[in-house]
Protein backbone atom coordinates (compact mmCIF):
# COMPACT_ATOMS: atom_id res chain seq x y z
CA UNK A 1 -14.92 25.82 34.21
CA UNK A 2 -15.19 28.65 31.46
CA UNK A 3 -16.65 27.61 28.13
CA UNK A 4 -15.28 29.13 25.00
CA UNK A 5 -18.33 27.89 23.09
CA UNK A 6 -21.86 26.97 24.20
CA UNK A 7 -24.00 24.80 22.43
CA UNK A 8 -26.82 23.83 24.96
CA UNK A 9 -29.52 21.60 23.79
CA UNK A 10 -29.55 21.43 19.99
CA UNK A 11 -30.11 18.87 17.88
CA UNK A 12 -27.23 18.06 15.83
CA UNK A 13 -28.07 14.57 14.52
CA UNK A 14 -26.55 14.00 11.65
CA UNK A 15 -23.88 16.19 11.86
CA UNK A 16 -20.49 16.19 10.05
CA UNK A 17 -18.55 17.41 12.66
CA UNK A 18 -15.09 15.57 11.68
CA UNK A 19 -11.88 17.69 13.17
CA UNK A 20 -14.33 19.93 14.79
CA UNK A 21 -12.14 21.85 17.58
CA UNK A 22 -14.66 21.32 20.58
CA UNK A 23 -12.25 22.33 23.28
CA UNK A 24 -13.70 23.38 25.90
CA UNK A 25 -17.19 23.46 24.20
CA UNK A 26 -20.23 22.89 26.67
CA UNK A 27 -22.86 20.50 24.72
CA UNK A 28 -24.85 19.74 27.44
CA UNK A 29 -28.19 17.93 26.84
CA UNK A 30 -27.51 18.51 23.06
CA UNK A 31 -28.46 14.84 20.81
CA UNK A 32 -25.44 13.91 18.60
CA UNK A 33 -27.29 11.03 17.46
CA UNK A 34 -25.71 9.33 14.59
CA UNK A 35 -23.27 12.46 14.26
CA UNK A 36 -19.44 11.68 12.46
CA UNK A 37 -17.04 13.42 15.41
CA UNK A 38 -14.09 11.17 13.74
CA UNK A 39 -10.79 12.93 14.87
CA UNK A 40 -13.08 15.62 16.64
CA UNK A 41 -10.90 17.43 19.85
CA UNK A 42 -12.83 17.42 22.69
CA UNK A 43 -10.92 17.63 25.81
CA UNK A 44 -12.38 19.23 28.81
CA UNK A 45 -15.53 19.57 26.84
CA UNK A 46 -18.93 19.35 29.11
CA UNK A 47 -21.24 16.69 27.43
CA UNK A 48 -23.49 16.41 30.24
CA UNK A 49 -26.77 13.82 29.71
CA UNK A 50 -26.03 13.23 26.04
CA UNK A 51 -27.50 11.29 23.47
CA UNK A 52 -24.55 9.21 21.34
CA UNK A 53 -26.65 6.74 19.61
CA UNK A 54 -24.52 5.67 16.63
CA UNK A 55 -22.45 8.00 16.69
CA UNK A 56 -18.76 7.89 15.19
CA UNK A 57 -16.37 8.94 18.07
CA UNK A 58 -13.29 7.37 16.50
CA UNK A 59 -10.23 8.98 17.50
CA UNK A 60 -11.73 11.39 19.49
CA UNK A 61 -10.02 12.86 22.60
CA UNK A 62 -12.41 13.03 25.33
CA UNK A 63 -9.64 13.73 27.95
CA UNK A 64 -11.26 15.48 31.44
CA UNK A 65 -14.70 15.76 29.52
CA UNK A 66 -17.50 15.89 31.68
CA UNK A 67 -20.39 12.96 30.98
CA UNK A 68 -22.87 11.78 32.49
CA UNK A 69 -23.16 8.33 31.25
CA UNK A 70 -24.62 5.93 34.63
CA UNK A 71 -23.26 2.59 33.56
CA UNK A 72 -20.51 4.47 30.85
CA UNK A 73 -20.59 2.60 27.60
CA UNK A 74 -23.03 0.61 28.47
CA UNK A 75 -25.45 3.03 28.84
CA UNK A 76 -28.45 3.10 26.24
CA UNK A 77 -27.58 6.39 25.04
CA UNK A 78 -24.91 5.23 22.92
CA UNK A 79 -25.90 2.51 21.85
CA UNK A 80 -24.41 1.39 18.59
CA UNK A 81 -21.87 4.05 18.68
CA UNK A 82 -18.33 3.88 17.11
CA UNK A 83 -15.83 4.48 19.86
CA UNK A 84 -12.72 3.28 17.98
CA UNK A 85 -9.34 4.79 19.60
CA UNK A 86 -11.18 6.91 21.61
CA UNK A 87 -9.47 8.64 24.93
CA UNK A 88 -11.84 8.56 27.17
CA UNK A 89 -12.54 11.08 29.97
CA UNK A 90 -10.59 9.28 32.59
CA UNK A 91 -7.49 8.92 30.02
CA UNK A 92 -7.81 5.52 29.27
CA UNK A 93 -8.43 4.57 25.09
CA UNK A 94 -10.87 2.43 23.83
CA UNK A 95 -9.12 0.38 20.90
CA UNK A 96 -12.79 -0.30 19.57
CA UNK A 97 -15.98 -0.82 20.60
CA UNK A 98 -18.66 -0.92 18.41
């Protein structure tokens, strides 16, 4: 797959990134602890091993992302995040988990 935009490793906890257009984005490794991605687009986005710990994924389309989340949302890496309407990578949508 051909990234438009990669963001490998950085530390974005914290980050406002509401309606960011993540497309296609490759965030592998990168934290996004506690990070607002409310209405974010991230289909086909490469996530790899991330950390999601409280972060706010509500309506967020992760359609044919690529993570790497052993056990999915039940993984400790995000733990206590927001995924509220979410499409998740295989298409299906999370009406809220918390």
């Amino acid at each position: 797959m051909e990234f438009l935009v990669r963001i490998q490793a950085a530390i974005l906890t914290g980050a406002n990134l509401t309606e960011a257009d993540l497309n296609k984005a490759s965030l592998a490794e990168s934290s996004l602890h506690e990070a607002n991605l409310t209405n974010a687009k991230m289909s086909e986005t490469s996530i790899g091993s991330p950390c999601l710990t409280g972060a706010n994924l509500t309506n967020v389309d992760l359609s044919s992302a690529w993570i790497d989340l052993p056990d999915g949302i039940d993984n400790p890496r995000v733990a206590g995040a927001i995924f509220c309407n979410t499409i998740m990578p295989d298409g299906t949508k999370i009406k809220s988990f918390f």
